[in-house]
PDB file of N, CA and C in Angstrom:
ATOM      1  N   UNK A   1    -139.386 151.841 135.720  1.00  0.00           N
ATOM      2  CA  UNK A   1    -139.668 150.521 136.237  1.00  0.00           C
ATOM      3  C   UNK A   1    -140.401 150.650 137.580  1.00  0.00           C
ATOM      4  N   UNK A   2    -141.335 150.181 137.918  1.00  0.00           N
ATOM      5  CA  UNK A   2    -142.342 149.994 139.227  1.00  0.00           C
ATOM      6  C   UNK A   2    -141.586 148.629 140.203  1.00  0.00           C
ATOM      7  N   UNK A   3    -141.463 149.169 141.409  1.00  0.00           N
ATOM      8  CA  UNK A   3    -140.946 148.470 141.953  1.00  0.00           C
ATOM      9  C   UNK A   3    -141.660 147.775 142.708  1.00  0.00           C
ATOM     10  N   UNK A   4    -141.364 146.576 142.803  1.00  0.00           N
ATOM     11  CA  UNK A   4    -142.122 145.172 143.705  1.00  0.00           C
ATOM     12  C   UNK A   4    -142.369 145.865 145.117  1.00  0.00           C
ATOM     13  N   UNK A   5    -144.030 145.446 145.575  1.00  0.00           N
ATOM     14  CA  UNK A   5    -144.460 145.978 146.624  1.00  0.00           C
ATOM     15  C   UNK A   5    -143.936 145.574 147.533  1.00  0.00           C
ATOM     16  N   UNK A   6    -143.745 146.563 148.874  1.00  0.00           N
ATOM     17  CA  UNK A   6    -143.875 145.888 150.140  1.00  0.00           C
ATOM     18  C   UNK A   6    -144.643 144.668 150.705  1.00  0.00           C
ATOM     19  N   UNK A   7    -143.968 143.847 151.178  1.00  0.00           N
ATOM     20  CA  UNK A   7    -145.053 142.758 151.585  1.00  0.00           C
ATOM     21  C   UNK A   7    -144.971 142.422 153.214  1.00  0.00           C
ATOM     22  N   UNK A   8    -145.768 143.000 153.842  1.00  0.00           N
ATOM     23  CA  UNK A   8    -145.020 143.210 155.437  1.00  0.00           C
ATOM     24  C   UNK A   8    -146.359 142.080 155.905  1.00  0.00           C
ATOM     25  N   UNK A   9    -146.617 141.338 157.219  1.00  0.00           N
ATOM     26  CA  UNK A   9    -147.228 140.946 157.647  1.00  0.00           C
ATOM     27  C   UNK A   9    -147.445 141.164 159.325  1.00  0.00           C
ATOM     28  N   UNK A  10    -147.992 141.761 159.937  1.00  0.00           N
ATOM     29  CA  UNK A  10    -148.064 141.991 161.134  1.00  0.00           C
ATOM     30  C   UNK A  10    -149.531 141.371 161.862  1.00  0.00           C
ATOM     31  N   UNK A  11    -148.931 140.806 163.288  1.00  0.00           N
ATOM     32  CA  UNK A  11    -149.927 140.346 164.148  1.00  0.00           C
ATOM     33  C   UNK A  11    -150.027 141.053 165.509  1.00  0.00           C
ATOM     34  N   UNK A  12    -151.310 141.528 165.705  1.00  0.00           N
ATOM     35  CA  UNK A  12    -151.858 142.340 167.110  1.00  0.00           C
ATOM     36  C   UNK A  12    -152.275 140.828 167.614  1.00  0.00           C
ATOM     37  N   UNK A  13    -151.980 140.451 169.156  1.00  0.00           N
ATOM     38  CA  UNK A  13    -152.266 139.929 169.986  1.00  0.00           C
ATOM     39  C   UNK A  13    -152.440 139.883 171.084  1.00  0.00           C
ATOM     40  N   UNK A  14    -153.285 139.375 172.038  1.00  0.00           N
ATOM     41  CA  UNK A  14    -153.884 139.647 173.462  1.00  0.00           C
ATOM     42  C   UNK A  14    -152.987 139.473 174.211  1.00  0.00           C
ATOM     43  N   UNK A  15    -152.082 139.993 174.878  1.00  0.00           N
ATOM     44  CA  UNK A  15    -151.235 139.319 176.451  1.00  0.00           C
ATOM     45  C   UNK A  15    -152.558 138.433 177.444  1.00  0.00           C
ATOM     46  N   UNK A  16    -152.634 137.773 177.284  1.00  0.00           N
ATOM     47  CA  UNK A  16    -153.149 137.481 178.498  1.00  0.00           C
ATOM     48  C   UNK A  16    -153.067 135.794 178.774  1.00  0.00           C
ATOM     49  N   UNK A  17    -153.497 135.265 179.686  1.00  0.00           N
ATOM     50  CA  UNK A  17    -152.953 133.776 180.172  1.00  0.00           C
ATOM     51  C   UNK A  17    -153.456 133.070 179.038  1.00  0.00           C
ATOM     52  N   UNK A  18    -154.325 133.253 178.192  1.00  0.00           N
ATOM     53  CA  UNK A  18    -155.057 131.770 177.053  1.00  0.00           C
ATOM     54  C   UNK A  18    -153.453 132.328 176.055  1.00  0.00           C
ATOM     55  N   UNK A  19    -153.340 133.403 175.834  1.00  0.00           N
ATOM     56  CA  UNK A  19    -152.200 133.410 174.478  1.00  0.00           C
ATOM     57  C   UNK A  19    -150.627 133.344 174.597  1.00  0.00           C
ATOM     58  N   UNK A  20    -150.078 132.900 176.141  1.00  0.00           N
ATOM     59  CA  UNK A  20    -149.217 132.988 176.503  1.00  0.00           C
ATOM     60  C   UNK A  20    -148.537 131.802 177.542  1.00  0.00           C
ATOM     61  N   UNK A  21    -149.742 130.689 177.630  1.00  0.00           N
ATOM     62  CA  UNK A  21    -149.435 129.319 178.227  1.00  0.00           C
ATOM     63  C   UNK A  21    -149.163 128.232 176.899  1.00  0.00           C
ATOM     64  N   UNK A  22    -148.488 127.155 177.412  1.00  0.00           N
ATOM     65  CA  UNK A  22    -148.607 126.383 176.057  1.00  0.00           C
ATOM     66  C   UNK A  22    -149.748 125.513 175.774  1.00  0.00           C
ATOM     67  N   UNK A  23    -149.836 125.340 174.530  1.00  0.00           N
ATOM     68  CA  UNK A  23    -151.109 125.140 174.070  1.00  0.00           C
ATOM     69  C   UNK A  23    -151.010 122.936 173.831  1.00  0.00           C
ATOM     70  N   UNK A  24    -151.777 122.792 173.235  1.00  0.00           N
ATOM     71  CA  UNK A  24    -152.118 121.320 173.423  1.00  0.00           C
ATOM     72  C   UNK A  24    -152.021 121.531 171.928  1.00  0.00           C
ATOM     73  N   UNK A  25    -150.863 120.016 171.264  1.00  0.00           N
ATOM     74  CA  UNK A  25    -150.621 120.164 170.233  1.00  0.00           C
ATOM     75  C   UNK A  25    -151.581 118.462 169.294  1.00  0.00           C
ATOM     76  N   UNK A  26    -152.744 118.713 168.607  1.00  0.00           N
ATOM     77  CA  UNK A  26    -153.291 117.665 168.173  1.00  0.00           C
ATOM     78  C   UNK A  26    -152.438 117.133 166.838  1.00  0.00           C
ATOM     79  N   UNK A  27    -152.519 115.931 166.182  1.00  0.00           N
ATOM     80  CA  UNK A  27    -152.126 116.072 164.951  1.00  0.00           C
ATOM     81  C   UNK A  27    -152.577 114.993 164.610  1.00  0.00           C
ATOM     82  N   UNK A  28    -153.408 114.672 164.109  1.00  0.00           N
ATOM     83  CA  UNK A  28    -154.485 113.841 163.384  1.00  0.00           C
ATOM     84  C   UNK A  28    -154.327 113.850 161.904  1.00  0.00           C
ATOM     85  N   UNK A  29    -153.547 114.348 161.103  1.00  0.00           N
ATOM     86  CA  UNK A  29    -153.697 114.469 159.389  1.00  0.00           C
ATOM     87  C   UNK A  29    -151.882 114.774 159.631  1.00  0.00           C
ATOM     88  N   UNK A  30    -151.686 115.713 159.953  1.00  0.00           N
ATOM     89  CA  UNK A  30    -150.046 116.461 159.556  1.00  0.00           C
ATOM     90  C   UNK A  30    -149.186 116.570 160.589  1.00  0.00           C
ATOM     91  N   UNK A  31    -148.171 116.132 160.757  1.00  0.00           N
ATOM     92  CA  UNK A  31    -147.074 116.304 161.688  1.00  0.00           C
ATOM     93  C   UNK A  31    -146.892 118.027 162.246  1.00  0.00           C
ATOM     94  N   UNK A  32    -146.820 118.132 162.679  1.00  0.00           N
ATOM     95  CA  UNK A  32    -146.197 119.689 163.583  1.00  0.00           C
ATOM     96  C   UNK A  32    -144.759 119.990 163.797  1.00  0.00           C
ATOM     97  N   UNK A  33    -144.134 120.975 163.223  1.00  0.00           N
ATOM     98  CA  UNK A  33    -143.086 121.585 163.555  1.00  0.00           C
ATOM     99  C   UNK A  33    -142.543 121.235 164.668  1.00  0.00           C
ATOM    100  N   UNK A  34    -141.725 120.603 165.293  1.00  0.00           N
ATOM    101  CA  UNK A  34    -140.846 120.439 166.605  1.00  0.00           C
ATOM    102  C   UNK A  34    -140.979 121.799 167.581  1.00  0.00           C
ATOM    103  N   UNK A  35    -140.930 123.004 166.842  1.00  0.00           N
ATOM    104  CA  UNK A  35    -140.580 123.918 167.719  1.00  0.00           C
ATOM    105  C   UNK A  35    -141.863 124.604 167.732  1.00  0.00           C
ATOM    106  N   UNK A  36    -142.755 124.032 167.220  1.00  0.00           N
ATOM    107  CA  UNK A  36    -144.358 124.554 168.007  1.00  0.00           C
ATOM    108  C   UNK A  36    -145.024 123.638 169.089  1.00  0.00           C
ATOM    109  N   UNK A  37    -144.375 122.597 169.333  1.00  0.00           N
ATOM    110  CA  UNK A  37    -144.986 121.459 170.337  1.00  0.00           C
ATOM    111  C   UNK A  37    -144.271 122.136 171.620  1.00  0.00           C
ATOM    112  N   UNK A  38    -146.125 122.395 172.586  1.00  0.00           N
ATOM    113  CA  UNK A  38    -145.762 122.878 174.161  1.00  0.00           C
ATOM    114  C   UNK A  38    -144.815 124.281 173.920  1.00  0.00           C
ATOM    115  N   UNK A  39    -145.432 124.933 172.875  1.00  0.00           N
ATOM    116  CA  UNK A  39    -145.089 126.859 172.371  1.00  0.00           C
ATOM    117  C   UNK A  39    -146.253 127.375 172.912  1.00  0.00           C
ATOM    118  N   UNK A  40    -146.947 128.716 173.128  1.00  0.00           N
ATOM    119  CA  UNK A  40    -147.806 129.619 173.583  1.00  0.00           C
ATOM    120  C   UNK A  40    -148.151 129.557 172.341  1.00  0.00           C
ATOM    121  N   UNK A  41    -149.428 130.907 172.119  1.00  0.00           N
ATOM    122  CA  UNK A  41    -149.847 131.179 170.656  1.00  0.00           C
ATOM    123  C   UNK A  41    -148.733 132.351 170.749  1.00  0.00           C
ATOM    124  N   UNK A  42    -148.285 133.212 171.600  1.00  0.00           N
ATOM    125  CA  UNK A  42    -147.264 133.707 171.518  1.00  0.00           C
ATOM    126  C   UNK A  42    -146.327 133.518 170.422  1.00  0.00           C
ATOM    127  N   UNK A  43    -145.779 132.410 171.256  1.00  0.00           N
ATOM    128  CA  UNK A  43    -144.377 131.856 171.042  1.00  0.00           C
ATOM    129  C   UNK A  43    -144.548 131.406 169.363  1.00  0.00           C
ATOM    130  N   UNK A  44    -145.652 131.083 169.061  1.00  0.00           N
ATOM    131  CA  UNK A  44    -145.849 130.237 168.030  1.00  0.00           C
ATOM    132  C   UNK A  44    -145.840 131.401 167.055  1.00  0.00           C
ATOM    133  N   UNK A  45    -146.328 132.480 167.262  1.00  0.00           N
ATOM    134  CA  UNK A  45    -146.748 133.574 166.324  1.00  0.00           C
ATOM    135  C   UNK A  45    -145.076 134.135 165.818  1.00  0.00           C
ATOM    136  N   UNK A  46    -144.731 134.005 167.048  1.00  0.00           N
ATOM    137  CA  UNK A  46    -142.899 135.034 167.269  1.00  0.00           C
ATOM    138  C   UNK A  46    -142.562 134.061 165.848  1.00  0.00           C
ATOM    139  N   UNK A  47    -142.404 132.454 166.413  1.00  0.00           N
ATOM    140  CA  UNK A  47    -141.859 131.552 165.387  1.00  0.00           C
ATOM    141  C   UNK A  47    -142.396 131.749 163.606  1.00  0.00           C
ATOM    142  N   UNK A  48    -143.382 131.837 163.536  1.00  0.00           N
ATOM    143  CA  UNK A  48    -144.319 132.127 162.392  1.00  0.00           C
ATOM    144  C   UNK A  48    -143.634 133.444 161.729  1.00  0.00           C
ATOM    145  N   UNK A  49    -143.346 134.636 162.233  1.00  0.00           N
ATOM    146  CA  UNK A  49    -142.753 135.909 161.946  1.00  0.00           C
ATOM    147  C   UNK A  49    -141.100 135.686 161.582  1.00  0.00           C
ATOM    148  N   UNK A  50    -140.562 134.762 162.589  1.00  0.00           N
ATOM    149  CA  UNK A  50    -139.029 134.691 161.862  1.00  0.00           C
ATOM    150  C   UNK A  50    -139.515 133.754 160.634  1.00  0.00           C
ATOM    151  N   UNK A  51    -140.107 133.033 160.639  1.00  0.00           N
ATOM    152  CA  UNK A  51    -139.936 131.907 159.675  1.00  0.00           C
ATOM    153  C   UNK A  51    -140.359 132.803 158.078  1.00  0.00           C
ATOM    154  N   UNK A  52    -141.215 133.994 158.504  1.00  0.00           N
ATOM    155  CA  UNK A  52    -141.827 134.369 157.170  1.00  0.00           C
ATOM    156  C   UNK A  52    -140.657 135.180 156.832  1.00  0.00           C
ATOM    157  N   UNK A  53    -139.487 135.579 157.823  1.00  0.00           N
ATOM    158  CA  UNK A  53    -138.873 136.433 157.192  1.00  0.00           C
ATOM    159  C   UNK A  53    -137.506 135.718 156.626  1.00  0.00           C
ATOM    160  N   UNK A  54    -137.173 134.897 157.438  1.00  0.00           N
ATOM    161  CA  UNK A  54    -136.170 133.640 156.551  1.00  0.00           C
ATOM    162  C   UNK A  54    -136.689 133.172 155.747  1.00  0.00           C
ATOM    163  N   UNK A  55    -137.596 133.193 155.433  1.00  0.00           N
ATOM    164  CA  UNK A  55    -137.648 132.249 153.865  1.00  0.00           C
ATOM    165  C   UNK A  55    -138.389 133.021 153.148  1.00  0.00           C
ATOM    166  N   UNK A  56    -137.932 133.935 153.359  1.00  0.00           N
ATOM    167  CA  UNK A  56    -138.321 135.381 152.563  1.00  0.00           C
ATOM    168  C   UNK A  56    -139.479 135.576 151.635  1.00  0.00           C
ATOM    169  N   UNK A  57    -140.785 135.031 152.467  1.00  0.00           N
ATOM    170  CA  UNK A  57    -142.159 134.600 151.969  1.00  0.00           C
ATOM    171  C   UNK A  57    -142.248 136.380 151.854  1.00  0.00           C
ATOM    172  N   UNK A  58    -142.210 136.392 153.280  1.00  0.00           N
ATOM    173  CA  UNK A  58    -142.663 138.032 153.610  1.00  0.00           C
ATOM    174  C   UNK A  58    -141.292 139.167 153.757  1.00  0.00           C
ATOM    175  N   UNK A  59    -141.197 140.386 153.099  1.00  0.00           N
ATOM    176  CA  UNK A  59    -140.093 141.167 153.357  1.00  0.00           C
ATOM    177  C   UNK A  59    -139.646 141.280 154.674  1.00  0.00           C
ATOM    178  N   UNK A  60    -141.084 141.787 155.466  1.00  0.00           N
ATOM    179  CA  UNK A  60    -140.740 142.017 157.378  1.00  0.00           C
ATOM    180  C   UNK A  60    -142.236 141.172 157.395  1.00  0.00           C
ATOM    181  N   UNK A  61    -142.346 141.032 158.932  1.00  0.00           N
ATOM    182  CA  UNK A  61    -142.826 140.347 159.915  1.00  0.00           C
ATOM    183  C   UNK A  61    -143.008 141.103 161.015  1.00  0.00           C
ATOM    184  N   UNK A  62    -144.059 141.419 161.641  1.00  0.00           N
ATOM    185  CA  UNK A  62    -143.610 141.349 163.049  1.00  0.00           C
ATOM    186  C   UNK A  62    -145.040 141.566 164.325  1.00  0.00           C
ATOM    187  N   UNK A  63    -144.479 141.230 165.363  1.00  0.00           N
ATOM    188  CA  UNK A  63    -145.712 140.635 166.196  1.00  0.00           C
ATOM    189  C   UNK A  63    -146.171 141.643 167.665  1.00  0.00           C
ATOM    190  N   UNK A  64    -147.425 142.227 167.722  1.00  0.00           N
ATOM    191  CA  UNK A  64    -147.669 143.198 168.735  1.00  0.00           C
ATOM    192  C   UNK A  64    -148.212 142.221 169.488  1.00  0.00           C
ATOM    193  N   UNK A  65    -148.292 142.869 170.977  1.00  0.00           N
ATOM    194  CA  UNK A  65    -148.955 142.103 171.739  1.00  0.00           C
ATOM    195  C   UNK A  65    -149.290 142.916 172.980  1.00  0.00           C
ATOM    196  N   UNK A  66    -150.578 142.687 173.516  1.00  0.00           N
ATOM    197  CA  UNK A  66    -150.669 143.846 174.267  1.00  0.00           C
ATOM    198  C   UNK A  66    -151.925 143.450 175.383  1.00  0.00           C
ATOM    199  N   UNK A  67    -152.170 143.858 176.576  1.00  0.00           N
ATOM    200  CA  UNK A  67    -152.748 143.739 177.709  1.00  0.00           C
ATOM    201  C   UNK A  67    -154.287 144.248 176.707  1.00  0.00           C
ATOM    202  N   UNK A  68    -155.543 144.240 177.353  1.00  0.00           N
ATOM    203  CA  UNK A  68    -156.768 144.546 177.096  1.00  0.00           C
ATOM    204  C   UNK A  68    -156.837 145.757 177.136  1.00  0.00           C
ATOM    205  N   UNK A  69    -156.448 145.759 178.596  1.00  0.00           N
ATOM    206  CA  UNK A  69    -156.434 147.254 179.407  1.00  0.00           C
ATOM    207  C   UNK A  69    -155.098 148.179 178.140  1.00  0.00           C
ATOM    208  N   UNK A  70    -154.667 147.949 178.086  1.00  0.00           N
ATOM    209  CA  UNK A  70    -153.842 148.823 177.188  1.00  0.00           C
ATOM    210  C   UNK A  70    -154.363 149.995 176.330  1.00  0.00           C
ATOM    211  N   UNK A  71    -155.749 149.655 175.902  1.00  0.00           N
ATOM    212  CA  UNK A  71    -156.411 150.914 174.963  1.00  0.00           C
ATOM    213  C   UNK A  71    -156.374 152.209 175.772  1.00  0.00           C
ATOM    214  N   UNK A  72    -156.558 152.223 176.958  1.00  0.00           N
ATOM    215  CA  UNK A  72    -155.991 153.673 177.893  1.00  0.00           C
ATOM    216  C   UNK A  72    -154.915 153.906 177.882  1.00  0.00           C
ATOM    217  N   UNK A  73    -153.702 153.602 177.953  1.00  0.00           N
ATOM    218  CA  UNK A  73    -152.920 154.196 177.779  1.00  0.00           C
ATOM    219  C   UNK A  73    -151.425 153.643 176.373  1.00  0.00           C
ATOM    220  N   UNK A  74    -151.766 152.845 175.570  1.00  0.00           N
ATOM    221  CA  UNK A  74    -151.480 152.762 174.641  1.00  0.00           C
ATOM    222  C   UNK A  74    -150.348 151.417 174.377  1.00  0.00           C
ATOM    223  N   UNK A  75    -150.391 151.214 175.903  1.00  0.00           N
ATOM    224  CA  UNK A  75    -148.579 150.586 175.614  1.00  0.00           C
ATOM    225  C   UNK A  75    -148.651 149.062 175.029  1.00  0.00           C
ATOM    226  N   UNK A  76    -147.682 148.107 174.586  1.00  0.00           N
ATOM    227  CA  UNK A  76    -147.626 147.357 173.999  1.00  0.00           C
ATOM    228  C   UNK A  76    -146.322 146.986 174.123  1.00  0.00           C
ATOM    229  N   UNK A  77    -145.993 145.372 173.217  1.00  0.00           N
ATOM    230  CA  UNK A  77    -144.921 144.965 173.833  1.00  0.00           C
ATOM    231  C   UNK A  77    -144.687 144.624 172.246  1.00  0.00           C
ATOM    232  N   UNK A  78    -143.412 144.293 171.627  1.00  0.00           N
ATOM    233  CA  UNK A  78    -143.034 143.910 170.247  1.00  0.00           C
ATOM    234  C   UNK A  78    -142.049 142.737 169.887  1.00  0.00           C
ATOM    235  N   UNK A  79    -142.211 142.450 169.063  1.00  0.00           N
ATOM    236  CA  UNK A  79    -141.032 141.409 168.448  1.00  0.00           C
ATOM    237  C   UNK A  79    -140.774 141.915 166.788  1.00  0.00           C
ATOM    238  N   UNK A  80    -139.785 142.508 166.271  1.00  0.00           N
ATOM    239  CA  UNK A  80    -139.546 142.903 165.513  1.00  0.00           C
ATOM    240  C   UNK A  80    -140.049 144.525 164.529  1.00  0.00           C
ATOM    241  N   UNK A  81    -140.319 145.466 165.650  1.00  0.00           N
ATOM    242  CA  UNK A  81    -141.282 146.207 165.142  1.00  0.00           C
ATOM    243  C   UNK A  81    -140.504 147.373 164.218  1.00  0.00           C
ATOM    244  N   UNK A  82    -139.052 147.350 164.891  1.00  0.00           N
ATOM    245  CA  UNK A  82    -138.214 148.261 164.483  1.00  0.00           C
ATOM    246  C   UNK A  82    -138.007 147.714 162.978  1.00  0.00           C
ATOM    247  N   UNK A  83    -137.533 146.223 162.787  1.00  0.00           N
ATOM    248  CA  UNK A  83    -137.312 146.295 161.507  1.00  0.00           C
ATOM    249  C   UNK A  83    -138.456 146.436 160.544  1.00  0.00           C
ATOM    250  N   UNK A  84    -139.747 146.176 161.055  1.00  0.00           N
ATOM    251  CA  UNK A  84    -140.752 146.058 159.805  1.00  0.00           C
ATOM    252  C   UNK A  84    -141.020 147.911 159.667  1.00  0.00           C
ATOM    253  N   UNK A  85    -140.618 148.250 160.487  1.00  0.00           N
ATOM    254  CA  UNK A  85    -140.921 150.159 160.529  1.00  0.00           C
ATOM    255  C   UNK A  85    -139.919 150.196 159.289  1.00  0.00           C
ATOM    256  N   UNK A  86    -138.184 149.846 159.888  1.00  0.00           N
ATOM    257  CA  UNK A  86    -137.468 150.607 159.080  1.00  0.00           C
ATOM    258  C   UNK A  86    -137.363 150.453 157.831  1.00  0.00           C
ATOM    259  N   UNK A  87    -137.807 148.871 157.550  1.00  0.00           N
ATOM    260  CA  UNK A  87    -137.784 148.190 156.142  1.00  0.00           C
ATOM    261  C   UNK A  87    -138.926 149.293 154.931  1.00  0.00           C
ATOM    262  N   UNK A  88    -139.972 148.969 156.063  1.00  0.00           N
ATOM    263  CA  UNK A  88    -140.911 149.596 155.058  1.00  0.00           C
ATOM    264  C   UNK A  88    -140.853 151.188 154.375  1.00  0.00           C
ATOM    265  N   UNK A  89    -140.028 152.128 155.691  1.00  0.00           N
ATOM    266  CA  UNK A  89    -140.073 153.192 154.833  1.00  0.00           C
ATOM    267  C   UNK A  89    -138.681 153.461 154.275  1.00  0.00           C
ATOM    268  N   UNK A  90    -137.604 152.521 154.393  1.00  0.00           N
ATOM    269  CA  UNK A  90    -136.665 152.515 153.162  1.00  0.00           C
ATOM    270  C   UNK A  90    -137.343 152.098 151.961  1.00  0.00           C
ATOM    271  N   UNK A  91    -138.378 151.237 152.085  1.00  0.00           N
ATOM    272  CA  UNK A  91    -138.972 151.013 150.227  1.00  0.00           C
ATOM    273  C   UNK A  91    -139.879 152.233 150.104  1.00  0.00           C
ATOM    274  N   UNK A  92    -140.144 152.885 150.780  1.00  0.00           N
ATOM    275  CA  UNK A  92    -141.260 153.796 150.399  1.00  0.00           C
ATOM    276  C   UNK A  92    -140.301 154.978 150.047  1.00  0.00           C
ATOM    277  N   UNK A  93    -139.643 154.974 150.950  1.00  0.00           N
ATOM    278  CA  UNK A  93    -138.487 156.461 150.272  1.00  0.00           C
ATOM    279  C   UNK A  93    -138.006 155.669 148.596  1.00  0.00           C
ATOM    280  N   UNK A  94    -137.519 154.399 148.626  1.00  0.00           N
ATOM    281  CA  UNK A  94    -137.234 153.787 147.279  1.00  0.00           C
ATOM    282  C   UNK A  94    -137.948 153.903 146.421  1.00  0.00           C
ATOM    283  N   UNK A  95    -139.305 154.639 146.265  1.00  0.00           N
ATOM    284  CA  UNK A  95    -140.232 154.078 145.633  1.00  0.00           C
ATOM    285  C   UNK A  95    -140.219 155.684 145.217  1.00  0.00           C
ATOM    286  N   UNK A  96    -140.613 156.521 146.368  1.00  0.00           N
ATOM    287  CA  UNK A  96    -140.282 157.790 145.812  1.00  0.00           C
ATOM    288  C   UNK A  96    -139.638 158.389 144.975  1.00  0.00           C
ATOM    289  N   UNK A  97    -138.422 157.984 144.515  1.00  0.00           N
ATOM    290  CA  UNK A  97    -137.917 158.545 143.989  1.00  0.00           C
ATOM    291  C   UNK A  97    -137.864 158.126 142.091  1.00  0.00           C
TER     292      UNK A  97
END
């Protein structure tokens, strides 16, 4: 039996003041989530990642975020990185075998 793929979703994002102030919420056609009104794109992304993983659209989720300057020396900041690591290579060892 072949087992159902991993379905992970991950977002790289800019630290910097446009992705981390709150944003101006329009709504002209569709109502907006309560808990994205006056969120960052941050905040909104973090929300977007639990939500894919509670309603188990997506197996893991999870959200990088990182200064410009960062490509020198590598560093970065996370929201869930451990579980989408550990998830994924428990299915890949699962799959192995």
């Amino acid at each position: 039996m072949v087992p159902r793929p991993f379905l992970g979703y991950l977002v790289l994002l800019e630290d910097c003041e446009a992705s981390t102030k709150p944003v101006k919420v329009d709504e002209p056609h569709f109502s907006v989530f309560p808990e994205f009104r006056g969120a960052s794109y941050l905040e909104r992304y973090r929300l977007l990642c639990e939500k894919l993983m509670t309603e188990r659209i997506y197996d893991s989720a999870t959200l990088l975020y990182s200064e410009r300057t960062a490509a020198r020396d590598g560093s970065y900041a996370e929201y869930y990185l451990h579980d989408f690591v550990s998830g994924f290579a428990s299915h890949a060892a699962k799959a192995a075998t």
